[in-house]
Protein backbone atom coordinates (compact mmCIF):
# COMPACT_ATOMS: atom_id res chain seq x y z
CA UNK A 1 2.05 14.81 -3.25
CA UNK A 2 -1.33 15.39 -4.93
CA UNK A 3 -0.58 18.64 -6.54
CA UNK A 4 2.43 17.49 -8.00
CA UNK A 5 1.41 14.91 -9.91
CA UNK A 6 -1.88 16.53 -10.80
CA UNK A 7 0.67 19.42 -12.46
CA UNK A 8 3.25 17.08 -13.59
CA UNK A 9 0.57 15.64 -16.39
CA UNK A 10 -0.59 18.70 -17.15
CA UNK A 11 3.15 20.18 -17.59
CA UNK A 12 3.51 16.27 -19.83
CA UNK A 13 2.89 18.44 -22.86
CA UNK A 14 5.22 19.15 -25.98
CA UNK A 15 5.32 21.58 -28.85
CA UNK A 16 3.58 19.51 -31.25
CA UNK A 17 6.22 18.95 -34.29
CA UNK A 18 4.22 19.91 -36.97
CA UNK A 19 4.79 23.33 -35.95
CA UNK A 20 7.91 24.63 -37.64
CA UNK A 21 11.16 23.89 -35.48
CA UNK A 22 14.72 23.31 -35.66
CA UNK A 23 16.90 20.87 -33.40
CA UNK A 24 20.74 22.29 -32.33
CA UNK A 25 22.96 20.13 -30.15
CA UNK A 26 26.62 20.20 -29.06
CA UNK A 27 26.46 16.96 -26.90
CA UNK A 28 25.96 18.74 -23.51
CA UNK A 29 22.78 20.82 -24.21
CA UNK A 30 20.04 20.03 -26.68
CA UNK A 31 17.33 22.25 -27.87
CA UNK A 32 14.43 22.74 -30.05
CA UNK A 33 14.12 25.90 -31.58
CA UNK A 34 10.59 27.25 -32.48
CA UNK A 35 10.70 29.16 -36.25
CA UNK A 36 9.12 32.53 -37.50
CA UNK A 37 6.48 31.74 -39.88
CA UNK A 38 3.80 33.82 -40.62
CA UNK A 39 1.34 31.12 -41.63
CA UNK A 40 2.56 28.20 -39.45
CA UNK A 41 4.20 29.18 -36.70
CA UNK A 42 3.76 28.43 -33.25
CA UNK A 43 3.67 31.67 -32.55
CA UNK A 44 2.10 34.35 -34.54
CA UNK A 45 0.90 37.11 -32.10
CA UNK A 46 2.26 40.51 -31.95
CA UNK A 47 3.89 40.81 -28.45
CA UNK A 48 6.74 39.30 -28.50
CA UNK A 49 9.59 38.88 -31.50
CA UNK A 50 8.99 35.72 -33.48
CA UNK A 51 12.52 34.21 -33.30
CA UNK A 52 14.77 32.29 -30.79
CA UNK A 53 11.73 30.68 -28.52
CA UNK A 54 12.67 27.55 -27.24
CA UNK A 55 9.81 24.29 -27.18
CA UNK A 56 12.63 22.02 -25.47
CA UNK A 57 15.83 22.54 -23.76
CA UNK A 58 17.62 19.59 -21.85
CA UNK A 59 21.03 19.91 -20.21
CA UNK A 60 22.05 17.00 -18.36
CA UNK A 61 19.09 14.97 -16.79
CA UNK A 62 16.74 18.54 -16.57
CA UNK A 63 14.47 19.84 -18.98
CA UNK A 64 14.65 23.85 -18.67
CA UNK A 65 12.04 25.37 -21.20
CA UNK A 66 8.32 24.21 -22.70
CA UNK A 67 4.74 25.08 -22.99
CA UNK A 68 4.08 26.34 -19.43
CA UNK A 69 -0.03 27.05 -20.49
CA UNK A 70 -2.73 24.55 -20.48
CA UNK A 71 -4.68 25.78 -23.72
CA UNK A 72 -2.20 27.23 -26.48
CA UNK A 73 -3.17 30.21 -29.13
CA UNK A 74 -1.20 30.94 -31.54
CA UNK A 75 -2.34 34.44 -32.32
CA UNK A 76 -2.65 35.09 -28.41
CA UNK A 77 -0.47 37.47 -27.13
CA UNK A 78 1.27 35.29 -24.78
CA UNK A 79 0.90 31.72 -26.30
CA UNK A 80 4.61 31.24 -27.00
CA UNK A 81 7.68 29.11 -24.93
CA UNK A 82 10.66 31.11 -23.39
CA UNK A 83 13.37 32.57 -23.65
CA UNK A 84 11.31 35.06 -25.99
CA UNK A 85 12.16 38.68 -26.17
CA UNK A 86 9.32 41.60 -25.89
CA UNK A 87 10.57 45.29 -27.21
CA UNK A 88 8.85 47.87 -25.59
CA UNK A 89 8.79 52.10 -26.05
CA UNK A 90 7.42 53.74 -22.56
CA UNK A 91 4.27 52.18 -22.11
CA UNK A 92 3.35 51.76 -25.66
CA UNK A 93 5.71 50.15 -28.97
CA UNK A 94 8.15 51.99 -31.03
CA UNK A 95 6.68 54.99 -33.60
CA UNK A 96 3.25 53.93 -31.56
CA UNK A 97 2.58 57.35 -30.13
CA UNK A 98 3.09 59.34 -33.48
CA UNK A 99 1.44 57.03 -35.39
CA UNK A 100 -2.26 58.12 -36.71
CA UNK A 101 -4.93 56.07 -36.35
CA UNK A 102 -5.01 53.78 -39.15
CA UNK A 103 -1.44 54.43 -39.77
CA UNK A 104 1.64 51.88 -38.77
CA UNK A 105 4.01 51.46 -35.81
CA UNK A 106 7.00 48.89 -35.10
CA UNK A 107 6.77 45.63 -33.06
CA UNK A 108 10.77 44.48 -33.30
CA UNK A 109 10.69 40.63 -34.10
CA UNK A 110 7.25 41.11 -35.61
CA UNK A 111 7.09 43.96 -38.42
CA UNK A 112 4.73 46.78 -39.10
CA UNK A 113 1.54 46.40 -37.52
CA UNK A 114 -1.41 48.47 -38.01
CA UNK A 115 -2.53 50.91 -35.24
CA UNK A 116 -6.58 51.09 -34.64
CA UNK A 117 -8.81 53.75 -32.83
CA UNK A 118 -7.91 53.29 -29.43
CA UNK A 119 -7.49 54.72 -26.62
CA UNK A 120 -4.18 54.01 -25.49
CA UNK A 121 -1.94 50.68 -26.66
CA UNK A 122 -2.62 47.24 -25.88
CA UNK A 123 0.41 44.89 -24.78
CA UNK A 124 -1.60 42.34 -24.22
CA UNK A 125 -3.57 42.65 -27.64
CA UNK A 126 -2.90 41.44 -31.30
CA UNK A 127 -2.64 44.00 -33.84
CA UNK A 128 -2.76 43.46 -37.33
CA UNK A 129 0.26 42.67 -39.22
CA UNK A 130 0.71 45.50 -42.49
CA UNK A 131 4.08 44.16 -43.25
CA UNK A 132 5.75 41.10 -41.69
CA UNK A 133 9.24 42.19 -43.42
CA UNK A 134 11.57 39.14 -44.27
CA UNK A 135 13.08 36.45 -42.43
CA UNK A 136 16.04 34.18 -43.19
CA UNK A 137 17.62 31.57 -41.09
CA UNK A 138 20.70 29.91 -40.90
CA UNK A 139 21.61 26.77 -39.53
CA UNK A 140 24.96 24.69 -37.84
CA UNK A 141 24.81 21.64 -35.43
CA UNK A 142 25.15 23.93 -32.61
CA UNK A 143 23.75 27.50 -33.55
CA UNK A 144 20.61 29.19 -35.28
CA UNK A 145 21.04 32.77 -36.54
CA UNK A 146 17.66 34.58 -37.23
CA UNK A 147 17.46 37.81 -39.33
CA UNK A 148 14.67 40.01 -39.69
CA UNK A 149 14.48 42.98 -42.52
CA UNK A 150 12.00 45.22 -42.02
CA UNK A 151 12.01 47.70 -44.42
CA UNK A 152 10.93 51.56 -43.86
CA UNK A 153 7.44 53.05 -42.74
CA UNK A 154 6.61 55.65 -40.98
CA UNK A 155 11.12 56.48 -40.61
CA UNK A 156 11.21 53.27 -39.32
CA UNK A 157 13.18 50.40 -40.56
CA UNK A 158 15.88 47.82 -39.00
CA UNK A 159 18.31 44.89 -39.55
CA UNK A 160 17.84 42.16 -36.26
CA UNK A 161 19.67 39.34 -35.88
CA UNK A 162 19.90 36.66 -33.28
CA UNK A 163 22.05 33.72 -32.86
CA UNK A 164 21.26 30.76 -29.85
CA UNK A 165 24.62 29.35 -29.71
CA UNK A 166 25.40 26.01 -27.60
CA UNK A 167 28.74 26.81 -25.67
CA UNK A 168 29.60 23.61 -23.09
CA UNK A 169 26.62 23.85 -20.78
CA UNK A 170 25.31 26.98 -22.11
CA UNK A 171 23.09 28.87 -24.08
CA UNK A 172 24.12 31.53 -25.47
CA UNK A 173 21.76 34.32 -27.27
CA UNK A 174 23.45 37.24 -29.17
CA UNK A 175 21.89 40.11 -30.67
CA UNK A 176 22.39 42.90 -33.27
CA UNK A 177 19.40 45.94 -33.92
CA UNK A 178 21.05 47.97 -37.03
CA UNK A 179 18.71 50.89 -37.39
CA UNK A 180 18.52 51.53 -41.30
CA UNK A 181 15.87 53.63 -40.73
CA UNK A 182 15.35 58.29 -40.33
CA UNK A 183 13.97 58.22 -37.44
CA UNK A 184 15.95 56.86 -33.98
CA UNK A 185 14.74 53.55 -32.00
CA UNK A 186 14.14 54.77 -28.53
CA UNK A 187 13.03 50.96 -26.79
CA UNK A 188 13.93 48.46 -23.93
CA UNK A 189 13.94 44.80 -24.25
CA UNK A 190 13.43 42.19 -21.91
CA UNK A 191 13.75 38.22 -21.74
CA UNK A 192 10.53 36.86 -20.84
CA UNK A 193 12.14 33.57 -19.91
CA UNK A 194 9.30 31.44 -18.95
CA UNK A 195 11.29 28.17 -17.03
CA UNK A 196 9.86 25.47 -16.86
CA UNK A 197 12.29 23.79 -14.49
CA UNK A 198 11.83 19.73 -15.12
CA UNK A 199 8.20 20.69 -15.09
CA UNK A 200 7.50 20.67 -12.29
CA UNK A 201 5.23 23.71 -10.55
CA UNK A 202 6.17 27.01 -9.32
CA UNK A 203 6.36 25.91 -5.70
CA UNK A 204 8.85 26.27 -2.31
CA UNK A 205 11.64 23.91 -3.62
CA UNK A 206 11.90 26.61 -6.39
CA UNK A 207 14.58 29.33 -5.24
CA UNK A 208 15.44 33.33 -7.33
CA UNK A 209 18.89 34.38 -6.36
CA UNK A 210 20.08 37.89 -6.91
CA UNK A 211 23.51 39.46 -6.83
CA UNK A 212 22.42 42.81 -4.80
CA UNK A 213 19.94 43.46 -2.47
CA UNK A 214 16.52 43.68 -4.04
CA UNK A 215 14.03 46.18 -3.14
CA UNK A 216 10.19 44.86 -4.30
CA UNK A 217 8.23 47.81 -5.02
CA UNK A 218 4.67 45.65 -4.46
CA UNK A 219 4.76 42.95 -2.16
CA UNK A 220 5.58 39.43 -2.95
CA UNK A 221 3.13 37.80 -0.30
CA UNK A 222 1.26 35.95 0.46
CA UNK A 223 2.40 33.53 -1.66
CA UNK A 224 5.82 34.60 -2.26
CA UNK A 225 8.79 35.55 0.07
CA UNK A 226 12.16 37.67 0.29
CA UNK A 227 15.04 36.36 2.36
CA UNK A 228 18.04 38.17 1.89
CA UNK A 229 18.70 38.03 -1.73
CA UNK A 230 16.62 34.99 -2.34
CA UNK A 231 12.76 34.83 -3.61
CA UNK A 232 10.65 31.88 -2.01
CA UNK A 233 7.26 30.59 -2.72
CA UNK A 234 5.09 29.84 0.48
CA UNK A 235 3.04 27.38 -1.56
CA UNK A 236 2.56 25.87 -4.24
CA UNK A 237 0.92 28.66 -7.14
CA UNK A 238 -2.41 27.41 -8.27
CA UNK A 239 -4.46 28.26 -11.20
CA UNK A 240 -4.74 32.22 -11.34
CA UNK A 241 -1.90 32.92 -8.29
CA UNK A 242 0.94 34.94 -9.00
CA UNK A 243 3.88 36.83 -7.73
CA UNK A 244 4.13 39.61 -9.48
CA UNK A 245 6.82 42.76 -8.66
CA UNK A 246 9.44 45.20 -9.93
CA UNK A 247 12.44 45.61 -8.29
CA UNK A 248 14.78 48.09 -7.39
CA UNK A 249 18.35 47.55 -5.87
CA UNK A 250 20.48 47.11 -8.90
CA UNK A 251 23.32 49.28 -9.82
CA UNK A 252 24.61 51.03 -13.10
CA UNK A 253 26.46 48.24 -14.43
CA UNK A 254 26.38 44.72 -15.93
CA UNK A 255 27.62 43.16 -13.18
CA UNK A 256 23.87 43.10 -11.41
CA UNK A 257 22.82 40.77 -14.58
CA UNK A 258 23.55 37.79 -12.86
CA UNK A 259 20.59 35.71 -11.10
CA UNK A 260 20.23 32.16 -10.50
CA UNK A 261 16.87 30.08 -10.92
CA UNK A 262 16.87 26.30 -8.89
CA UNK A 263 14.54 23.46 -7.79
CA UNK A 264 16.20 22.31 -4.56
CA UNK A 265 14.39 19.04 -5.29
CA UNK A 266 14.99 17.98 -8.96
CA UNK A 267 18.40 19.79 -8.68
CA UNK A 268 18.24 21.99 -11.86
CA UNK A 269 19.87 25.18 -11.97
CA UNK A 270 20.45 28.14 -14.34
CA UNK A 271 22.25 31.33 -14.16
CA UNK A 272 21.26 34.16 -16.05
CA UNK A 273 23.41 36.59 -17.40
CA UNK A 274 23.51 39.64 -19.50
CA UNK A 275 26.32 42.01 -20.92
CA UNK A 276 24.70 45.34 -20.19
CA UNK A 277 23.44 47.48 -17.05
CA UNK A 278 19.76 46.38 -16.21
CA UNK A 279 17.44 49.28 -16.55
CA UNK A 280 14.19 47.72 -15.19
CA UNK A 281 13.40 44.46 -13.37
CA UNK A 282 10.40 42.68 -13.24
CA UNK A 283 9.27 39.39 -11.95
CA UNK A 284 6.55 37.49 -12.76
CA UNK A 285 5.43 33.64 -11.98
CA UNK A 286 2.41 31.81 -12.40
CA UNK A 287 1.84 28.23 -11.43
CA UNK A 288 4.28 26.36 -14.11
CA UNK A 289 6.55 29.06 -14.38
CA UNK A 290 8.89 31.63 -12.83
CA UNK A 291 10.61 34.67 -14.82
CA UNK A 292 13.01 36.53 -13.88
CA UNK A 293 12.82 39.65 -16.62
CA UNK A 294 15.64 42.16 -16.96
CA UNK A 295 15.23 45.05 -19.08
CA UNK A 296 18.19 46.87 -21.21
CA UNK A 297 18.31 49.85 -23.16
CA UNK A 298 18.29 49.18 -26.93
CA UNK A 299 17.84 52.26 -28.61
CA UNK A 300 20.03 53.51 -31.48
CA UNK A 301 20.08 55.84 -33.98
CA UNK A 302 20.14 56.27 -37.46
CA UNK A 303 22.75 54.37 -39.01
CA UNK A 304 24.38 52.97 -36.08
CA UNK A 305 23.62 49.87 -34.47
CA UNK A 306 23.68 48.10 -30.54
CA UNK A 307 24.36 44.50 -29.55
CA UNK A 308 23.42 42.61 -26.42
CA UNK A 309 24.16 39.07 -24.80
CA UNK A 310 22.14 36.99 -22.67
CA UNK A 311 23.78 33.71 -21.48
CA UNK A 312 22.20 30.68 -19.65
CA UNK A 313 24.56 28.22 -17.71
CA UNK A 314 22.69 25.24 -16.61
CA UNK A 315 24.29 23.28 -13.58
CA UNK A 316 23.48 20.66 -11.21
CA UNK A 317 22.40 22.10 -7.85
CA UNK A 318 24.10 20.39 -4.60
CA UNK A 319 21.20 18.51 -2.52
C-alpha cells in the first residue's frame, strides 16, 4: 500500500555512527548501544537518563528499536531511540519543588540541572546542565554496564548503574540507584520504549497485549481500539495522530508487568517484563511507534539502595 512504503523510507533511517555507540552481540540478538557524552552524544537533553538507548536492535530477521522521528535534536527533549528511562517526582523532578530559583534539582541519568523562574516544571523542556557528574562504562561481547556519580547538591547525590545484558533471545536491563546522598529520593521511573517494530508504521497489524483487564481512563478512539485485553489501531497513525491513555486494571504485584507488542504481518514480537508491581501505566503511540510505559517506584533513602529489572524476549509471532 501507499502509506507503507511512503513510511517505510522515511523509517530507512539509522543513527548516524559518528555519534558515540557501542555494538554487543551474543549470536541471537545484536544491538547498538547509544553512549552518554556530554559533547557528542546523540542525546544530550535533559528528560530522559543518558545511558542504555538503543539505535539498533535485531533478533532474528526483525529489527525492534531506531530513530522513530523524522528531524532529530539532540538537545530536544525527546530526540533519543528507546528503551530510554525518564525519572520523574509528582509532576515535577527530584529536589525540583524545594529548589530556589536559580538553585539546582536532580534529573537521574542526567546530573544537576539548573532550575529558572518559572512557573511550574517543564518535562518537555531542556534545562541547563550545572553538573553532569561522571560517567564510566564497561564493556563485554554481550553486556554494557553504565555508571553515573553524581555527587551532592542541594542533599542530593547517587550511585546508578545499568547493565543491557544479551541472554538467548533477550534483552535484559538491570538497575541499581544507591542514594549517597541526606536527603531521600522520592521518584518513579518508566521505560519509554519507543518500538519500532521492522519499521514499519503504527498501524492495525500492530497488536498491545495485557495480562489483566485494562481500564483506559481517556479514550483510545478513534483511532485506537480495546478488545478484551488487546489494543488495536483502526488505521494507520499519520503525522500528528496519537493514542494516548493511562490505564488502570493492574494489581499490587509484579506479575501485571508482562505485555506483549506484535506486527501480525512482519511477525515480530516482544514481551515486556519487569520485576516489580507497576504503579502507573501509560500508553502512548505516534505514527512510527507504540509504547507501552510502566511506571515503578524507585525511591530510597539515605544510604540504602533499590534495584529493578526490565526484560525483553523477542519471538517470532505465528501467522
Amino acid at each position: 500500500m501507499f502509506w507503507v512504503t511512503m513510511l517505510m523510507m522515511l523509517f530507512a533511517q539509522d543513527v548516524p555512527a559518528s555519534f558515540p555507540q557501542a555494538t554487543i552481540t551474543n549470536g541471537r540478538v545484536r544491538a547498538v548501544v547509544l553512549l552518554p557524552d556530554a559533547g557528542a552524544g546523540y542525546y544530550r537533553g535533559t528528560r530522559f537518563d543518558w545511558s542504555g538507548a538503543v539505535a539498533s536492535l535485531r533478533a532474528g530477521d526483525h529489527e525492534y528499536f531506531g530513530p522513530w522521528f523524522e528531524t532529530h535534536d539532540p538537545t530536544g527533549h525527546d530526540g533519543i531511540t528507546g528503551p530510554v528511562e525518564e525519572f520523574q517526582a509528582g509532576e515535577s523532578s527530584v529536589g525540583y519543588a524545594e529548589a530556589a530559583a536559580g538553585g539546582t534539582f536532580v534529573r537521574i541519568g542526567v546530573g544537576h540541572v539548573r532550575k529558572p523562574e518559572e512557573p511550574a516544571y517543564r518535562r518537555f523542556g531542556t534545562y541547563q546542565i550545572v553538573d553532569p557528574g561522571t560517567w564510566t562504562v564497561a564493556r563485554a561481547a554481550d553486556r554494557i554496564t553504565f555508571t553515573h556519580v553524581l555527587g551532592e547538591a542541594g542533599g542530593y547525590a547517587y550511585e546508578y548503574v545499568k547493565t543491557l545484558r544479551l541472554d538467548g533471545d533477550a534483552l535484559v536491563i538491570d538497575h541499581v540507584l544507591r542514594n549517597t546522598g541526606r536527603k531521600r529520593i522520592e521518584t518513579l521511573v518508566y521505560d519509554h520504549n519507543f518500538f519500532t517494530l521492522d519499521r514499519q508504521p503504527t498501524a492495525p497489524p500492530v497488536i498491545v497485549r495485557f495480562p489483566f483487564d485494562p481500564k483506559p481512563l481517556r479514550p483510545v478512539e478513534p483511532f485506537g481500539e480495546m478488545a478484551g485485553r488487546e489494543l488495536r489501531f483502526r488505521k494507520a497513525l499519520g503525522k500528528g495522530e496519537h493514542v494516548f491513555t493511562e490505564f488502570e486494571g493492574f494489581g499490587p504485584t509484579a506479575a501485571d508487568y508482562d505485555f506483549r507488542l506484535e506486527h501480525a504481518e512482519t511477525g515480530a514480537g516482544v514481551r515486556i517484563r519487569g520485576d516489580r508491581p507497576i504503579a502507573k501505566l501509560i500508553f502512548w503511540s505516534a505514527s512510527r511507534t507504540a509504547c507501552p510505559e510502566p511506571y515503578v517506584d524507585a525511591s530510597v533513602d539515605p544510604g540504602q539502595q533499590t534495584t529493578w529489572q526490565i526484560r525483553y524476549d523477542f519471538y517470532e509471532v505465528k501467522r
